[in-house]
C-alpha atoms as a PDB file:
ATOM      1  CA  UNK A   1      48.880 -37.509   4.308  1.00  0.00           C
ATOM      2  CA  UNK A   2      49.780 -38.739   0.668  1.00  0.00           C
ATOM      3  CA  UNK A   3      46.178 -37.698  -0.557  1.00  0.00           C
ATOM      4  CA  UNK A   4      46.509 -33.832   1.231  1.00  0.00           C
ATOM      5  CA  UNK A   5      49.465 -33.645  -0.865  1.00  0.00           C
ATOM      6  CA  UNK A   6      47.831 -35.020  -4.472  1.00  0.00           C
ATOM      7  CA  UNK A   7      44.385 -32.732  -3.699  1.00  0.00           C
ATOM      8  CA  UNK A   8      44.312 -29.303  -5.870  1.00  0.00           C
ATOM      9  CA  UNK A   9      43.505 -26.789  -3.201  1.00  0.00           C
ATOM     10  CA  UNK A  10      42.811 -24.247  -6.177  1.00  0.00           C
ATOM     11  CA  UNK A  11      39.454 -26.441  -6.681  1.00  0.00           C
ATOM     12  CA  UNK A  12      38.680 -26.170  -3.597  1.00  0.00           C
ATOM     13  CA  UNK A  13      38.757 -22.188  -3.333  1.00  0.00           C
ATOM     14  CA  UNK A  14      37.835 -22.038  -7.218  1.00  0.00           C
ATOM     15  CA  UNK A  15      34.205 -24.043  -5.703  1.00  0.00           C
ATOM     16  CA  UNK A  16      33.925 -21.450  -2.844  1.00  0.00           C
ATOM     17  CA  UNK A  17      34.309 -18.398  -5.257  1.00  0.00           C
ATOM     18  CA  UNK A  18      31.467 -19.818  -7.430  1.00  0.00           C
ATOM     19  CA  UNK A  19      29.629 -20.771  -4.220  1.00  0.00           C
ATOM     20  CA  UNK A  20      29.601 -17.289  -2.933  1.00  0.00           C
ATOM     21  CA  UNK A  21      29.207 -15.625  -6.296  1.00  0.00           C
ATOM     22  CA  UNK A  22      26.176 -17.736  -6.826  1.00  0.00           C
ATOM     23  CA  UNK A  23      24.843 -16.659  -3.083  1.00  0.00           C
ATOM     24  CA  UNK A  24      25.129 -13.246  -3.746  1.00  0.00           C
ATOM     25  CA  UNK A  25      23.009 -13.120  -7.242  1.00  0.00           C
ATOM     26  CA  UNK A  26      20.670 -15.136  -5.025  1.00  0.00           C
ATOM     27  CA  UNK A  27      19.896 -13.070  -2.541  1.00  0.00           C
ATOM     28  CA  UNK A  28      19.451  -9.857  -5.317  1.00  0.00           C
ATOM     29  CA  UNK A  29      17.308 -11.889  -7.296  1.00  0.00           C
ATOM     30  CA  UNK A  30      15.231 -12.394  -4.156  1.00  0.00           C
ATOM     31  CA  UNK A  31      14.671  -9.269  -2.905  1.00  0.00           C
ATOM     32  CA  UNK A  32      13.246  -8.284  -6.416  1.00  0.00           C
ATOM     33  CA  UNK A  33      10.985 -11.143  -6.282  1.00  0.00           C
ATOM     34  CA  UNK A  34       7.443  -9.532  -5.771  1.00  0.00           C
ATOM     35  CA  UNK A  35       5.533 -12.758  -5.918  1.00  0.00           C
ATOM     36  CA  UNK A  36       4.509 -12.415  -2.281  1.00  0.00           C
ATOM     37  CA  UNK A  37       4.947  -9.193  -1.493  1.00  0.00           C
ATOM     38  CA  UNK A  38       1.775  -7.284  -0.045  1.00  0.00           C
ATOM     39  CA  UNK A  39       0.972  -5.464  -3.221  1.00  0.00           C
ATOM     40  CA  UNK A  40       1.098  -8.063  -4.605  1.00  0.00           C
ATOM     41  CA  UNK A  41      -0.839 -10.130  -2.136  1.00  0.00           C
ATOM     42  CA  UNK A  42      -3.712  -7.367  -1.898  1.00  0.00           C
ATOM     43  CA  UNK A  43      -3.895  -6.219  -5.482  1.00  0.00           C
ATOM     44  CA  UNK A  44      -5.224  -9.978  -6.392  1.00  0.00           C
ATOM     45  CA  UNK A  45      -7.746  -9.843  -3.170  1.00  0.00           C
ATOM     46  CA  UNK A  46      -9.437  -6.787  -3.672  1.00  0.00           C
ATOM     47  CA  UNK A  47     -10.960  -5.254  -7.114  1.00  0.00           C
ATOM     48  CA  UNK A  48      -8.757  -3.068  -8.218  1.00  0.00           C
ATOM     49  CA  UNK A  49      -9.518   1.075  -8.149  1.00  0.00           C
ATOM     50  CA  UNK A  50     -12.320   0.413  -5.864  1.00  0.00           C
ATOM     51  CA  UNK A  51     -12.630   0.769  -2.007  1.00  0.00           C
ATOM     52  CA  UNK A  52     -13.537  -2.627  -0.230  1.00  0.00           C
ATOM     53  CA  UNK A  53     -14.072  -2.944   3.464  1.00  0.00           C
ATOM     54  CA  UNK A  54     -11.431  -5.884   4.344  1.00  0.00           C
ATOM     55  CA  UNK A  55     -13.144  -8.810   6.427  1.00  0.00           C
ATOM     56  CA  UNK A  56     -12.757  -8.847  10.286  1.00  0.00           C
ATOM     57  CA  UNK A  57      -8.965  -9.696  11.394  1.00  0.00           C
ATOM     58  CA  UNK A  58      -9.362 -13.181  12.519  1.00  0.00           C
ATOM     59  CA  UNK A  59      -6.505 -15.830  13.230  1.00  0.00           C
ATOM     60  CA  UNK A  60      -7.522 -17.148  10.229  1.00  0.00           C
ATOM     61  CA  UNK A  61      -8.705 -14.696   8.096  1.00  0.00           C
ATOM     62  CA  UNK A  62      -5.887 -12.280   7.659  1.00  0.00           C
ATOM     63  CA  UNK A  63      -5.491  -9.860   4.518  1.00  0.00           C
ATOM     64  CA  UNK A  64      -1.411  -9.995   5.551  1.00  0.00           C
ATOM     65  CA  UNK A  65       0.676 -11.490   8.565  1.00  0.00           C
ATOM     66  CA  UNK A  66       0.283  -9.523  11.571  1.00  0.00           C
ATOM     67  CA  UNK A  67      -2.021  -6.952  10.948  1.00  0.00           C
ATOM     68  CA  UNK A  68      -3.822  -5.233  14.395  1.00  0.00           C
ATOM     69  CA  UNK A  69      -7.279  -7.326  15.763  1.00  0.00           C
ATOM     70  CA  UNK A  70      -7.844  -4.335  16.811  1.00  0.00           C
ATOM     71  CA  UNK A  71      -8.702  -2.150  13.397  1.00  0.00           C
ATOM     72  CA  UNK A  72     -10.839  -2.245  10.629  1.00  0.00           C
ATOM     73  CA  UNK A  73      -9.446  -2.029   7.263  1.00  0.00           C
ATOM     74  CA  UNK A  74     -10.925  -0.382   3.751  1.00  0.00           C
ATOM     75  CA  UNK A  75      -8.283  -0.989   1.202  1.00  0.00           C
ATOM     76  CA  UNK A  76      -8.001   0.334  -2.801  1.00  0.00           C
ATOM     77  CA  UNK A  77      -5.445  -1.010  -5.119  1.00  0.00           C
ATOM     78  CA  UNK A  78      -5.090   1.462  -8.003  1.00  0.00           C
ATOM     79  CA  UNK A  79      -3.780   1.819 -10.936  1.00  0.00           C
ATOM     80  CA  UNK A  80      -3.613   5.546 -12.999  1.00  0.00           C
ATOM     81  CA  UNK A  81      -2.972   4.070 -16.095  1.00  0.00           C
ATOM     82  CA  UNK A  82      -6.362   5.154 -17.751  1.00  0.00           C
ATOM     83  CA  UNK A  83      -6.372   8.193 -15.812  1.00  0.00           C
ATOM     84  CA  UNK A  84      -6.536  10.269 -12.669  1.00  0.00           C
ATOM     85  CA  UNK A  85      -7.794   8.512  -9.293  1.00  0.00           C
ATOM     86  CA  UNK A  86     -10.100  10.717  -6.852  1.00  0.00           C
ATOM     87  CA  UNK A  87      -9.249   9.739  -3.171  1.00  0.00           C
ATOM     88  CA  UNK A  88     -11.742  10.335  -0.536  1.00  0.00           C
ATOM     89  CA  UNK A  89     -12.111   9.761   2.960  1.00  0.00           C
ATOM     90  CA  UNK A  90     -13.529  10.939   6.631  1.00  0.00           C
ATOM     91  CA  UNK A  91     -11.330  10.468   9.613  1.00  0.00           C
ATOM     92  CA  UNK A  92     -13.587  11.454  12.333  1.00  0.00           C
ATOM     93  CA  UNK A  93     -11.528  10.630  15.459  1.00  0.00           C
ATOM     94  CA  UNK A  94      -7.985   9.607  16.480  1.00  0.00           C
ATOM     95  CA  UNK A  95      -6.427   6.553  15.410  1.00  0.00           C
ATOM     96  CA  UNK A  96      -8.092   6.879  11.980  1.00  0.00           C
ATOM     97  CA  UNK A  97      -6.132   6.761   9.411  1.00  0.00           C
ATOM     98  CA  UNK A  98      -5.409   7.309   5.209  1.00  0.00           C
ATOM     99  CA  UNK A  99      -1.987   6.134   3.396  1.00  0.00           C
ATOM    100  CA  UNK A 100      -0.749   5.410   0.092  1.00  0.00           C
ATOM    101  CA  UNK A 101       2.076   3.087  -0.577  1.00  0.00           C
ATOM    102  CA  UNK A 102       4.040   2.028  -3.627  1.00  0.00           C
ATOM    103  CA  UNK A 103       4.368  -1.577  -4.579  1.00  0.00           C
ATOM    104  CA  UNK A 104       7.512  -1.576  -3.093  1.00  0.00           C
ATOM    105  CA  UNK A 105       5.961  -0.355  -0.116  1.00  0.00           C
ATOM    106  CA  UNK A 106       7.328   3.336  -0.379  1.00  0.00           C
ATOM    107  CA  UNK A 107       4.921   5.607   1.674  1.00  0.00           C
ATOM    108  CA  UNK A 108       3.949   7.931  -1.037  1.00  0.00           C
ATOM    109  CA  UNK A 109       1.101   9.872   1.183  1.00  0.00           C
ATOM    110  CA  UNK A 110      -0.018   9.520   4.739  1.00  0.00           C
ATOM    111  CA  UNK A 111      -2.512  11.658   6.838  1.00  0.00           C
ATOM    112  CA  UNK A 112      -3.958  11.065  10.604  1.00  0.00           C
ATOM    113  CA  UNK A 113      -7.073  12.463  12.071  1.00  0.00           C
ATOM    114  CA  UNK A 114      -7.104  15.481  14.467  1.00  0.00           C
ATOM    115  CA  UNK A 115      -7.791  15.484  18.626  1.00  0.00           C
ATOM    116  CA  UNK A 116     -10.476  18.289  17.559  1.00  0.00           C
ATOM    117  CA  UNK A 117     -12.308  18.159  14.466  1.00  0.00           C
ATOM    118  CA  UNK A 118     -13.156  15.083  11.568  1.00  0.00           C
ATOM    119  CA  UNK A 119     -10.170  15.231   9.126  1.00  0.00           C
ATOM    120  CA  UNK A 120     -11.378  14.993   5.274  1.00  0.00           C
ATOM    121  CA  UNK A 121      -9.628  13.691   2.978  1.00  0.00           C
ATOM    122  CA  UNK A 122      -9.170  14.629  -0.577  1.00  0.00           C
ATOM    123  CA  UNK A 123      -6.892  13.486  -2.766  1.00  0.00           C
ATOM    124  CA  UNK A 124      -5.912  12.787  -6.363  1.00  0.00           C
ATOM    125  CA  UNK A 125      -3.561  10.559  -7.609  1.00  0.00           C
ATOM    126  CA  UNK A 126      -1.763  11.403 -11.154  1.00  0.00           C
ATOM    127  CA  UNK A 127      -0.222   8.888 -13.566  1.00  0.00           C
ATOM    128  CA  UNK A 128       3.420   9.816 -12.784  1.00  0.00           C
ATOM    129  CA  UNK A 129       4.199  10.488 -16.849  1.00  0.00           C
ATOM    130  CA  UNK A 130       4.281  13.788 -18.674  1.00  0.00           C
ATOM    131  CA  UNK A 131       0.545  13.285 -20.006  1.00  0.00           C
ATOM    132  CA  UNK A 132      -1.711  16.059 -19.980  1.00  0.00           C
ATOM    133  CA  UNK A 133      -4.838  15.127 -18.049  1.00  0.00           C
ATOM    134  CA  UNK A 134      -6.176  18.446 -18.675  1.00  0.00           C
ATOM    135  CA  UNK A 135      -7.135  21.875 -16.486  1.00  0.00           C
ATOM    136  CA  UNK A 136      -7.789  21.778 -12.757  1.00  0.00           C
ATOM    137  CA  UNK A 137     -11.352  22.603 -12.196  1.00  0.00           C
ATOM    138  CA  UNK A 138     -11.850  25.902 -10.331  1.00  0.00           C
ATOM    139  CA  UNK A 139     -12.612  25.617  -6.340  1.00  0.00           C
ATOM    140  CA  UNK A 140     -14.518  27.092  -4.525  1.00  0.00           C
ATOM    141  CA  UNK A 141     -13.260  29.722  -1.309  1.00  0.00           C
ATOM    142  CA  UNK A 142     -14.793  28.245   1.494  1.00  0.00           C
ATOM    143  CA  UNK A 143     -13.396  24.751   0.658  1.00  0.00           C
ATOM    144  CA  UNK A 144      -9.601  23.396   0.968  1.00  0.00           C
ATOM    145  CA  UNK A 145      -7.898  22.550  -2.377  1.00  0.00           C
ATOM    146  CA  UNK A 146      -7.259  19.037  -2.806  1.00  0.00           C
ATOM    147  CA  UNK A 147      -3.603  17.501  -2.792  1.00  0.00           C
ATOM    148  CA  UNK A 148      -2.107  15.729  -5.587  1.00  0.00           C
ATOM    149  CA  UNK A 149       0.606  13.059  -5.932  1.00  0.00           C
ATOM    150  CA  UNK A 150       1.998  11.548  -8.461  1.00  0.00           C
ATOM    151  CA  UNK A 151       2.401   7.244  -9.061  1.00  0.00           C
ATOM    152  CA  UNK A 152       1.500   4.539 -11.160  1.00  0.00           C
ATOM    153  CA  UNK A 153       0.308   1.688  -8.789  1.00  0.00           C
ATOM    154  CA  UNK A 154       0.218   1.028  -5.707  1.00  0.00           C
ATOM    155  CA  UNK A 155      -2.340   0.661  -2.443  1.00  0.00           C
ATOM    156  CA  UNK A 156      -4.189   2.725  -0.302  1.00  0.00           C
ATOM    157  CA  UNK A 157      -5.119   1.905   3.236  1.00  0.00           C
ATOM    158  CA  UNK A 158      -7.912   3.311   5.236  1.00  0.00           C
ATOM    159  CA  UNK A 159      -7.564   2.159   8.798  1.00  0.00           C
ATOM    160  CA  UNK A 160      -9.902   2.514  11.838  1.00  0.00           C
ATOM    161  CA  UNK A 161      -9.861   1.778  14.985  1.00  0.00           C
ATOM    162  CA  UNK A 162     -12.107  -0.898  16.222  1.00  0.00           C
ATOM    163  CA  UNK A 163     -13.486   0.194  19.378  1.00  0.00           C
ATOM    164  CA  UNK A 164     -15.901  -2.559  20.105  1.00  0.00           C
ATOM    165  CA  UNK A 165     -19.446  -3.601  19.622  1.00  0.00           C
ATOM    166  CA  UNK A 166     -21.278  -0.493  20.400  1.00  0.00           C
ATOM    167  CA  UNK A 167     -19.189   1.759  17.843  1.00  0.00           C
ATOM    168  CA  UNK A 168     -18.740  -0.876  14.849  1.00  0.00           C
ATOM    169  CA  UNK A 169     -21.657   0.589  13.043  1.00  0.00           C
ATOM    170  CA  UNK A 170     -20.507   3.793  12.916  1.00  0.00           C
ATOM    171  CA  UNK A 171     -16.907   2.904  12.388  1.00  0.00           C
ATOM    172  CA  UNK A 172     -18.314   0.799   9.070  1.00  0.00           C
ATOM    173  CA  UNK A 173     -20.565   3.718   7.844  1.00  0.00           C
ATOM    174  CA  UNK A 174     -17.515   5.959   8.027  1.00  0.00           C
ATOM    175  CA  UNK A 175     -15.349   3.359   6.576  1.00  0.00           C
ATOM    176  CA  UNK A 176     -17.464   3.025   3.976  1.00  0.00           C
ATOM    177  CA  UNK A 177     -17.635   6.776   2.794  1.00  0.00           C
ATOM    178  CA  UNK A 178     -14.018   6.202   2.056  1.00  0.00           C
ATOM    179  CA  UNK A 179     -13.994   5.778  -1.881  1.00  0.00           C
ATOM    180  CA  UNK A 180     -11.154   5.920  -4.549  1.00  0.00           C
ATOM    181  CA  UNK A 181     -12.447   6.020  -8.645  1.00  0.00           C
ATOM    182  CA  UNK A 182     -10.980   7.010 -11.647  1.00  0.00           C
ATOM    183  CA  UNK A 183     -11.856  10.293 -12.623  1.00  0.00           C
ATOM    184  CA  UNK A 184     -11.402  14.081 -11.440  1.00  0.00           C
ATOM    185  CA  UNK A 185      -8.613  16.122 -11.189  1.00  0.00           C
END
């Protein structure tokens, strides 16, 4: 009883104020920590403004945690630092599918292919400053104009869905028209 008496309870909430103070700049320093985020993860696996056709989803051989068995994946980290990135890519049946994400895994585009027809994709992607990259080039009428978005960095995922044995030739020949480079407006 004699020592509950002598003990400074202002220590004692003084060392739980710096405890939770301490928590909380913890847990923002954290989330900002990028380290092992997917960008992250993906921009050091795969050259960098080029499409690649990811391996097979395996147990064991996974690009990221939890991604489908059941897809194949063609994936592009870019950067439009040195200039404008062309996107293109075929969808030619449901369940295939184009997006672009931020590094902070903001969904900056997404498109999904149509029931009835093969979906083409083409897209540029503009450094997000004030530069001028120059005039569009003039299209023709019978084609659809392009979309543009802006961004620095970030990924873009072609996904397809892996129908089994008989179709995996076709599904890699249209994965691998997909194609992002630097250049083009």
């Amino acid at each position: 009883m004699r020592l509950l008496r002598s003990f400074d309870w202002r220590l004692l909430l003084i060392f739980f104020a710096v405890l939770a103070i301490v928590h909380i700049v913890a847990t923002f320093l954290a989330v900002n920590d990028t380290r092992g985020s997917a960008y992250w993860r993906l921009a050091h696996a795969f050259a960098k403004n080029k499409m690649t056709i990811a391996q097979e989803v395996a147990p064991k051989r996974q690009p990221l945690p939890f991604l489908a068995p059941d897809a194949r994946y063609a994936i592009c980290p870019f950067e439009t630092a040195n200039g404008t990135l062309r996107v293109r890519a075929l969808l030619p049946d449901l369940g295939w599918t184009v997006g672009v994400y931020a590094p902070d895994g903001t969904n900056l585009y997404f498109a999904a292919a149509s029931a009835d027809r093969e979906t083409t994709i083409d897209l540029s992607i503009i450094p997000s400053d004030e530069r001028f990259l120059g005039l569009p080039s003039v299209n023709a009428a019978n084609t659809d104009p392009q979309q543009t978005i802006a961004a620095e960095k970030g990924l873009i995922v072609v996904r397809a869905p892996d129908k089994g044995e008989p179709y995996r030739a076709d599904e890699l020949a249209a994965l691998a028209k997909a194609s992002c480079s630097l250049g083009g407006a």
